[in-house]
Protein backbone atom coordinates (compact mmCIF):
# COMPACT_ATOMS: atom_id res chain seq x y z
CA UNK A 1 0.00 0.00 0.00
CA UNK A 2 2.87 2.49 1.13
CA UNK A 3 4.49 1.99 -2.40
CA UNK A 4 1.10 3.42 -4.07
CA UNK A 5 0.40 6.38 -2.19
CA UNK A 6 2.75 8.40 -4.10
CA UNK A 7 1.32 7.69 -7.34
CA UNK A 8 -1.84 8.29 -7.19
CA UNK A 9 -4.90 9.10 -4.28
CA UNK A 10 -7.21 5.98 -6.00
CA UNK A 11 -5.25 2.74 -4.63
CA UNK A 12 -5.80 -0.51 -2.75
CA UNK A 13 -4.49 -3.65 -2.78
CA UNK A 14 -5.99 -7.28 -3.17
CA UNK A 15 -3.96 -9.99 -1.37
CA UNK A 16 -4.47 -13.70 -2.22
CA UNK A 17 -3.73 -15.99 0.11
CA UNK A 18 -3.14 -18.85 -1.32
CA UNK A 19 -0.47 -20.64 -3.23
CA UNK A 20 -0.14 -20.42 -7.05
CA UNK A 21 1.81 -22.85 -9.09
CA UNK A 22 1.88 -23.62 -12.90
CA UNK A 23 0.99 -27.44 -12.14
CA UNK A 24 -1.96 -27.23 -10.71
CA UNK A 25 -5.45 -25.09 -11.47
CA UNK A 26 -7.21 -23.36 -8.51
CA UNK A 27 -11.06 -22.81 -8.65
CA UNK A 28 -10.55 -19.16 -8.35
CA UNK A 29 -14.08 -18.45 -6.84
CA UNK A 30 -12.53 -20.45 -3.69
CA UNK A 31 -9.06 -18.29 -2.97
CA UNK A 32 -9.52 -16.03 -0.20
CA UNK A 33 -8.96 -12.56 -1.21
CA UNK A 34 -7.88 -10.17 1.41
CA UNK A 35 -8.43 -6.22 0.22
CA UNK A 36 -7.41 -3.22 1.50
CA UNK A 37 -7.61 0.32 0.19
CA UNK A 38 -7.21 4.20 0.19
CA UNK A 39 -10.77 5.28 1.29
CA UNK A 40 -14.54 4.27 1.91
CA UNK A 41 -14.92 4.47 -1.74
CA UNK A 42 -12.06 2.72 -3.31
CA UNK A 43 -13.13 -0.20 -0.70
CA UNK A 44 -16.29 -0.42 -2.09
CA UNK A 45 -14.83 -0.56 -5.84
CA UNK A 46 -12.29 -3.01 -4.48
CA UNK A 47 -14.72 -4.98 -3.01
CA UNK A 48 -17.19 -5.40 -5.52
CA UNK A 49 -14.61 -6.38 -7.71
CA UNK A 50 -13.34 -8.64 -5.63
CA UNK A 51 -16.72 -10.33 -5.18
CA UNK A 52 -16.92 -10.94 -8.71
CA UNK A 53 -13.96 -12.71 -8.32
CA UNK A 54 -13.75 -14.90 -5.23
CA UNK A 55 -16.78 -16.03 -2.91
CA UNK A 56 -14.06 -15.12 -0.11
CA UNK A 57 -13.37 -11.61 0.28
CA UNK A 58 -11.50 -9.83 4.14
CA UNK A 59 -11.29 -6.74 4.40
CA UNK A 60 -7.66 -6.72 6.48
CA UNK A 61 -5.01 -4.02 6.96
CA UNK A 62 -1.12 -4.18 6.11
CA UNK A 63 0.08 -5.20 9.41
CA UNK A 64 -2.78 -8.12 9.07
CA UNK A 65 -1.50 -8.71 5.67
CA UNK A 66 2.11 -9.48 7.48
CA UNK A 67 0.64 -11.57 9.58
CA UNK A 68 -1.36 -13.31 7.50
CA UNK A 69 1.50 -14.01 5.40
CA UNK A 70 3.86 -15.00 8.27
CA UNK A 71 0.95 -17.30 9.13
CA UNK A 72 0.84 -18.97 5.34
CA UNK A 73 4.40 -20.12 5.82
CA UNK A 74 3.88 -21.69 8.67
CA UNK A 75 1.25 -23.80 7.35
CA UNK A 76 2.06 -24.36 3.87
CA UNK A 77 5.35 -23.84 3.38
CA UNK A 78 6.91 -25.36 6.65
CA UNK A 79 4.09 -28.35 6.64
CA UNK A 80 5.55 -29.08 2.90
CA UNK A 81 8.92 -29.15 4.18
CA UNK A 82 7.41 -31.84 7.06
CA UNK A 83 5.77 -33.52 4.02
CA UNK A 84 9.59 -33.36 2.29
CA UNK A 85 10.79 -35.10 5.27
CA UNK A 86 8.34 -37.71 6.12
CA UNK A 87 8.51 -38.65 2.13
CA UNK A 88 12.44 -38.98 2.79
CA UNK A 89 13.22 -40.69 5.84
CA UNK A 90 10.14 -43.18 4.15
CA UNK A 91 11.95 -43.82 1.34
CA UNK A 92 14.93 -44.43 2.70
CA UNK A 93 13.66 -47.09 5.00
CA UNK A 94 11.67 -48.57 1.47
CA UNK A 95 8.50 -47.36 2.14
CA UNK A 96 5.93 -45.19 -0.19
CA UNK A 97 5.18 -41.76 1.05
CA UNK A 98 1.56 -42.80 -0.12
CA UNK A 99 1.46 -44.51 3.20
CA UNK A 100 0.98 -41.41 4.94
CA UNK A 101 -2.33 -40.10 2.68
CA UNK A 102 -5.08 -40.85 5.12
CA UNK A 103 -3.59 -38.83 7.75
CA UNK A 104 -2.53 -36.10 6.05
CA UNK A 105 -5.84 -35.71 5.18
CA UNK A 106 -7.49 -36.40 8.25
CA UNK A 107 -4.94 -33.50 9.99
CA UNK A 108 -5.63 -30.98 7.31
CA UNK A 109 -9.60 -31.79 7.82
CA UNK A 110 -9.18 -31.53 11.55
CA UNK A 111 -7.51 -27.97 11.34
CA UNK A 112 -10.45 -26.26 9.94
CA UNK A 113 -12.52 -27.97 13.09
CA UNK A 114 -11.31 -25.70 15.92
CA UNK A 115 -9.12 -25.74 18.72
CA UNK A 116 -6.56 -27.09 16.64
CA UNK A 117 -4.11 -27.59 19.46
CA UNK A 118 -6.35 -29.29 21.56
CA UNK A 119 -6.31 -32.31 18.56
CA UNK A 120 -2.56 -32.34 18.94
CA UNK A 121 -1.84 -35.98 19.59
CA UNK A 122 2.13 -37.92 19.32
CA UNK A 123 4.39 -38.36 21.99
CA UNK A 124 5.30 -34.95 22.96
CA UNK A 125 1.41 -34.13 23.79
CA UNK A 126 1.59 -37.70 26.34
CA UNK A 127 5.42 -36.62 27.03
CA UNK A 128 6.46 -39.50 26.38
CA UNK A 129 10.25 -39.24 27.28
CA UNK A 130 11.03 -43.11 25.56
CA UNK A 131 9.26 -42.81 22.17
CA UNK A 132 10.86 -39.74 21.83
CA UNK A 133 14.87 -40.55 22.74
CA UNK A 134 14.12 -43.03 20.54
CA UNK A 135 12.75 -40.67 17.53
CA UNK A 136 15.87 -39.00 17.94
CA UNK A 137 18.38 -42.20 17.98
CA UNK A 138 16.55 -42.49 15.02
CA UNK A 139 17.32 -39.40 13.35
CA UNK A 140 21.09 -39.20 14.01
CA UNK A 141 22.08 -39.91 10.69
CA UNK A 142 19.76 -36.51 10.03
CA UNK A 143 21.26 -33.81 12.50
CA UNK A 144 18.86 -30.89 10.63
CA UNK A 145 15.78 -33.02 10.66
CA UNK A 146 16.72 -34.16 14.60
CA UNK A 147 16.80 -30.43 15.57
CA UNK A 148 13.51 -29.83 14.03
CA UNK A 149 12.00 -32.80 15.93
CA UNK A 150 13.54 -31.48 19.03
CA UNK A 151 12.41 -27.91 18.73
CA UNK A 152 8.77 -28.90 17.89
CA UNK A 153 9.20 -31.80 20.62
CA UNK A 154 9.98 -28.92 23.32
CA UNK A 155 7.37 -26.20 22.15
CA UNK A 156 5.00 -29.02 22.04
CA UNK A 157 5.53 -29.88 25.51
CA UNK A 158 5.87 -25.65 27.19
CA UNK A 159 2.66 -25.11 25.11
CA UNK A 160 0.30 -27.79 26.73
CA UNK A 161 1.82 -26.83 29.98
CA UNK A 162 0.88 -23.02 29.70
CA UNK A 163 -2.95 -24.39 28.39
């Protein structure tokens, strides 16, 4: 928004949040489109055009924008990175990432369901000091991938402490 203001007093902004690639087609009436703009009446333009666009229209404000972005990463682009290192340590053990299909479905259905911490389930939720030394033997060979499982291990654990 701050780059527009000097060009003209007629600007807003619409935000997408969702995740484009050239592989795959979205049904665009579906995308969440988050709008924002330079007054009352360039929000209603913005909106209405937005309607015509998506089903799924917020108004939000920069700093939400940030936010809403910082958000995104954290779950889409971090849970792909998971995905990349389920699908890894699988295959190197000779087993097909396919495996894993009716619970990554069932987790991404039980996020849009509420309280999603209060479905967290594994060992760090029961604390369960053996499975996880044992995770970690297991991940030696992967000293990245074993501090990932640590740090999500620990926050796990201090955040179902503080609820």
């Amino acid at each position: 928004m701050d780059i527009l203001k000097g060009v003209s007093a007629n600007f807003g902004v619409i935000y997408p949040a969702q995740t484009f690639t050239a592989q795959k087609l979205l049904p665009f009436r579906t995308v969440p489109l988050c709008i924002e703009a330079s007054s009352g009446k360039n929000m209603l333009l913005l909106s209405s055009f937005a309607k015509s666009l998506s089903e799924k229209v917020y108004v939000i404000n920069s700093d939400q924008r940030r936010v809403l972005h910082l958000s995104a990463i954290f779950a889409s682009n971090f849970t792909n990175f998971m995905y990349t290192i389920s699908r890894e340590l699988l295959l190197e053990n000779g087993m097909d990432f396919r495996i894993l299909e009716p619970i990554i479905r069932q987790t991404a259905g039980n996020a849009s369901s509420g309280d999603v911490f209060k479905m967290q389930t594994g060992p760090a939720m029961r604390e369960d000091r053996e499975t996880i030394r044992e995770h970690l033997k297991l991940l030696a060979t992967h000293p990245g991938y074993k501090e990932i499982y640590d740090l999500i291990t620990r926050n796990i654990i201090r955040k179902k402490m503080k609820s």
